[in-house]
C-alpha atoms as a PDB file:
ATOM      1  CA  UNK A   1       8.496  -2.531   8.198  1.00  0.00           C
ATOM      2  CA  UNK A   2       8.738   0.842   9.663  1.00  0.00           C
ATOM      3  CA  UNK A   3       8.679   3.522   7.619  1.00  0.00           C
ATOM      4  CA  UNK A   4      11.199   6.785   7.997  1.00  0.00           C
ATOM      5  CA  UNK A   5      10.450   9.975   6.850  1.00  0.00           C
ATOM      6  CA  UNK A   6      11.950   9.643   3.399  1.00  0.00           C
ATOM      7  CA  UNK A   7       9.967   7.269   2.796  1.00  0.00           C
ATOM      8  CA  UNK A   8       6.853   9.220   3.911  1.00  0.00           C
ATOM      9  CA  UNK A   9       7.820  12.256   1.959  1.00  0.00           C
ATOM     10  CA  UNK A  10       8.342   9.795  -1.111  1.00  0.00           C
ATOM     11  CA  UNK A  11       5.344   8.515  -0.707  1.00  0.00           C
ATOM     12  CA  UNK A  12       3.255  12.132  -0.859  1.00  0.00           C
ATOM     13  CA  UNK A  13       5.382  12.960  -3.472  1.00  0.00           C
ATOM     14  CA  UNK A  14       4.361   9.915  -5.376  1.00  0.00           C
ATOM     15  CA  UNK A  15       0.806  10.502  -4.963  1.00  0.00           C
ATOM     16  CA  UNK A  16       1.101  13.923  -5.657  1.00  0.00           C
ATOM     17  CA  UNK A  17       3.041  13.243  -9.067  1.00  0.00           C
ATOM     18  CA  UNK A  18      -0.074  10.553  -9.825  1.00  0.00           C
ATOM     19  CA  UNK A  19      -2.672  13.287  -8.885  1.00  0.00           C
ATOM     20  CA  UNK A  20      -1.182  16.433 -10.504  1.00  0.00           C
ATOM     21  CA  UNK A  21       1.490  15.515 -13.174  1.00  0.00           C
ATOM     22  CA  UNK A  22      -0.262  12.094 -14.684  1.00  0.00           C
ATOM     23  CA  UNK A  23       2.364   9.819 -13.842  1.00  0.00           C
ATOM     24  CA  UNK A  24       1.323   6.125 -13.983  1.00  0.00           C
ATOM     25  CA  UNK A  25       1.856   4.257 -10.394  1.00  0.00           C
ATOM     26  CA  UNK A  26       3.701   1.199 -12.645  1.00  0.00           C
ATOM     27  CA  UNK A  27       6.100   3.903 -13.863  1.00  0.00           C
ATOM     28  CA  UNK A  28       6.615   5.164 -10.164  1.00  0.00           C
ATOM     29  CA  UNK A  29       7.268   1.862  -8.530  1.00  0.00           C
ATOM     30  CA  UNK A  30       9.703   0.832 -11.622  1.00  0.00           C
ATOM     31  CA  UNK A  31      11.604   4.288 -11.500  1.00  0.00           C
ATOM     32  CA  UNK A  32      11.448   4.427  -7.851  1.00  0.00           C
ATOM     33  CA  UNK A  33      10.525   3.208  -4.773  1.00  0.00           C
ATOM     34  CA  UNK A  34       6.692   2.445  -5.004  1.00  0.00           C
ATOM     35  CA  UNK A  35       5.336   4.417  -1.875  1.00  0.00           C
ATOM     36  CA  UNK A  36       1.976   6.528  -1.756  1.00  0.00           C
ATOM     37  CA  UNK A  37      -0.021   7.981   0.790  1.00  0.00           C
ATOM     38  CA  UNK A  38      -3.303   6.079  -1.284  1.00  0.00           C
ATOM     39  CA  UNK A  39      -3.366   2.922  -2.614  1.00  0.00           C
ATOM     40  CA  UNK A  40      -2.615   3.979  -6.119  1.00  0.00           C
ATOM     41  CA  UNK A  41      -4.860   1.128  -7.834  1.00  0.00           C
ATOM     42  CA  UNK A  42      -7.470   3.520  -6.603  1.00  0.00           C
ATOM     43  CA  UNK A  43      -8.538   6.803  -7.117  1.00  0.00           C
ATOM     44  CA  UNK A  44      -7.190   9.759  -4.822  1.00  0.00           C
ATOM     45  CA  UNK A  45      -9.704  10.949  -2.019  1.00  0.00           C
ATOM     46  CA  UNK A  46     -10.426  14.724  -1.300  1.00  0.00           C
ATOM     47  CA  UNK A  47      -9.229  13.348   2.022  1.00  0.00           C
ATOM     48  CA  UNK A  48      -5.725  12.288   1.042  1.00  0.00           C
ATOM     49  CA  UNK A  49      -5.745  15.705  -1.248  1.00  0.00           C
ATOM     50  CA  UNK A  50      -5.926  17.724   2.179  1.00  0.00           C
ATOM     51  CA  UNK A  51      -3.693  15.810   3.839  1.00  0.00           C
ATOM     52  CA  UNK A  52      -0.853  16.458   1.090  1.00  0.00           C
ATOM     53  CA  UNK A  53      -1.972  19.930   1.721  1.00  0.00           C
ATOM     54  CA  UNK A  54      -1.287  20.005   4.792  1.00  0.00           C
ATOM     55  CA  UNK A  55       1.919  18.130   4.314  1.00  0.00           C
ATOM     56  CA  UNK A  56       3.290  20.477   1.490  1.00  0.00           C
ATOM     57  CA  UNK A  57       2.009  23.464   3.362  1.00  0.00           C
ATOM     58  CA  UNK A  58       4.180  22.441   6.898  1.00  0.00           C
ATOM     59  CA  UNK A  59       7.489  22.333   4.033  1.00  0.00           C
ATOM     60  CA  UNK A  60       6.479  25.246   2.432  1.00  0.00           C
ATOM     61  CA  UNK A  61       5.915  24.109  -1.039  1.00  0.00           C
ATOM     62  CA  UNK A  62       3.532  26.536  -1.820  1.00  0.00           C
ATOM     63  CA  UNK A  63       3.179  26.136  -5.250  1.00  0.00           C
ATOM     64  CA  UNK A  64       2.011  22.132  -4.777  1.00  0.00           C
ATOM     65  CA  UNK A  65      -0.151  23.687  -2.425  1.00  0.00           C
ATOM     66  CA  UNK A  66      -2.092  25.991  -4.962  1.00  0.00           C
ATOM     67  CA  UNK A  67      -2.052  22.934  -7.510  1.00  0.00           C
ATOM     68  CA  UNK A  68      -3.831  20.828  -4.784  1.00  0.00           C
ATOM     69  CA  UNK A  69      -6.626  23.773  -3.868  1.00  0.00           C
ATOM     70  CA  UNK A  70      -7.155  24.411  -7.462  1.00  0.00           C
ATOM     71  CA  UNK A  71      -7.999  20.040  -7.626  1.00  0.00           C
ATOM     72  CA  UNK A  72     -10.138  20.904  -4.611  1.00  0.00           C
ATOM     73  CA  UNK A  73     -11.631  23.882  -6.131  1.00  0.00           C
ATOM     74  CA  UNK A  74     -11.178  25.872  -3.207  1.00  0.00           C
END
């Protein structure tokens, strides 16, 4: 299956919404479609953190971005 880029962007959003708003992955995939940049059964890497960094940075959502560095503790 090859993914499109809603899809991508619904997946970092998805992982961001587990990381930074609490949302449980069951309640993700039921609501939605069930895409993440992580496997979501698993905790959240500082690697995947910068790379939804660097994603939210290149849309300018600036304000995920200082949620994300604060996580980091940069």
């Amino acid at each position: 299956m090859e993914l499109n880029n809603d899809k991508i962007d619904l997946a970092f959003r998805n992982s961001y919404a587990l990381l930074v708003n609490g949302e449980e992955a069951t309640d993700i995939i039921s609501s939605r479609e069930g895409y993440f940049i992580h496997h979501p059964a698993r905790p959240i890497t500082p690697e995947h953190i910068e790379d939804m960094l660097e994603y939210f940075s290149s849309r300018d959502e600036f304000e995920k971005c200082i949620k994300l560095k604060e996580i980091l503790g940069k």
